[in-house]
Protein backbone atom coordinates (compact mmCIF):
# COMPACT_ATOMS: atom_id res chain seq x y z
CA UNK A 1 -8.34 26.60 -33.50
CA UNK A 2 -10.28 23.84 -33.17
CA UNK A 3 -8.00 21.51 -34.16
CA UNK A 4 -5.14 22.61 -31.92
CA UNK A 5 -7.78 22.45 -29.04
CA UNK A 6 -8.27 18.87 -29.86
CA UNK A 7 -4.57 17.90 -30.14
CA UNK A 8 -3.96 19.83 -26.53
CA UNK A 9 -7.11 17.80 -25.61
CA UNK A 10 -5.57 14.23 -26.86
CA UNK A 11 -2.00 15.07 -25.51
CA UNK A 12 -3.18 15.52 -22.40
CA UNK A 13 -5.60 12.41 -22.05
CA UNK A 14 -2.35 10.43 -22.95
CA UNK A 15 -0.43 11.88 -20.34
CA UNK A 16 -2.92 11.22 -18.03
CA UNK A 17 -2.90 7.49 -18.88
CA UNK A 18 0.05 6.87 -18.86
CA UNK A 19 0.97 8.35 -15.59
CA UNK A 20 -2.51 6.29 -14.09
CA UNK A 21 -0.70 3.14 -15.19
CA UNK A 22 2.86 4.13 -13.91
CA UNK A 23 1.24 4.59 -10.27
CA UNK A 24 -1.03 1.47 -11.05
CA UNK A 25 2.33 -0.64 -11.49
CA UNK A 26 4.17 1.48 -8.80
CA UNK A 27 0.86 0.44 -5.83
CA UNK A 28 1.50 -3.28 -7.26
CA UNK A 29 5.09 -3.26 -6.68
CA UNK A 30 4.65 -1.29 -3.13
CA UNK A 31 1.87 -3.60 -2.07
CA UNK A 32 4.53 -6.82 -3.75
CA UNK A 33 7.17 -5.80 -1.25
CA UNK A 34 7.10 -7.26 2.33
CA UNK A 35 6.54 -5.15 5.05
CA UNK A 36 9.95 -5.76 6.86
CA UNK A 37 10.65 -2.12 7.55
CA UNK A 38 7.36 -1.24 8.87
CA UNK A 39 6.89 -1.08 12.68
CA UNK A 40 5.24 -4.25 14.57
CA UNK A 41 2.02 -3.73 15.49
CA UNK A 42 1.16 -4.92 19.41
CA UNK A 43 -2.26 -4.96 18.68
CA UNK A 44 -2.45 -7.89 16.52
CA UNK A 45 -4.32 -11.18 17.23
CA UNK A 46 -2.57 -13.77 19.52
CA UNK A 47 -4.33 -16.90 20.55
CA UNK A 48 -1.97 -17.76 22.69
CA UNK A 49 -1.68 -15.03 25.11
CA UNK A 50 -3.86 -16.04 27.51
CA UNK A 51 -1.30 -19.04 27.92
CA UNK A 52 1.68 -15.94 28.02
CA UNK A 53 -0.71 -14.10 31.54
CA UNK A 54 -0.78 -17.14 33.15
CA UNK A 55 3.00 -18.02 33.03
CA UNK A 56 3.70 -14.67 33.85
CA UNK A 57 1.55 -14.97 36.53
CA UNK A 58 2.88 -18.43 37.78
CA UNK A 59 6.51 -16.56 37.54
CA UNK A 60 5.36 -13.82 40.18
C-alpha cells in the first residue's frame, strides 16, 4: 500500500514538473513575441506633445 502510495506520489510530482516547465517555455515564447496585435495604448509617454498643442493651436 505504501508503495503504490509512493509511486501515485512520484507520478504525480513528475507531471507537475513537467507541465511547470511547458508553461515556463510557453510565458518565454508569449513574452518573445512582439506585441503587434495588441491595441495602442494613448496613454503612453510623448515628449513631444507639447510641440503637437501648440501647432494645433497655431492651425485654429
Amino acid at each position: 500500500m505504501f508503495v503504490r502510495k509512493s509511486r501515485h506520489f512520484t507520478e504525480f510530482a513528475f507531471i507537475l514538473f513537467i507541465v511547470c516547465v511547458f508553461s515556463c517555455f510557453l510565458a518565454k515564447a508569449f513574452l518573445l513575441v512582439p506585441s503587434v496585435h495588441l491595441p495602442h495604448n494613448d496613454l503612453e509617454f510623448n515628449p513631444d506633445s507639447d510641440e503637437q498643442v501648440n501647432v494645433l493651436i497655431e492651425d485654429n
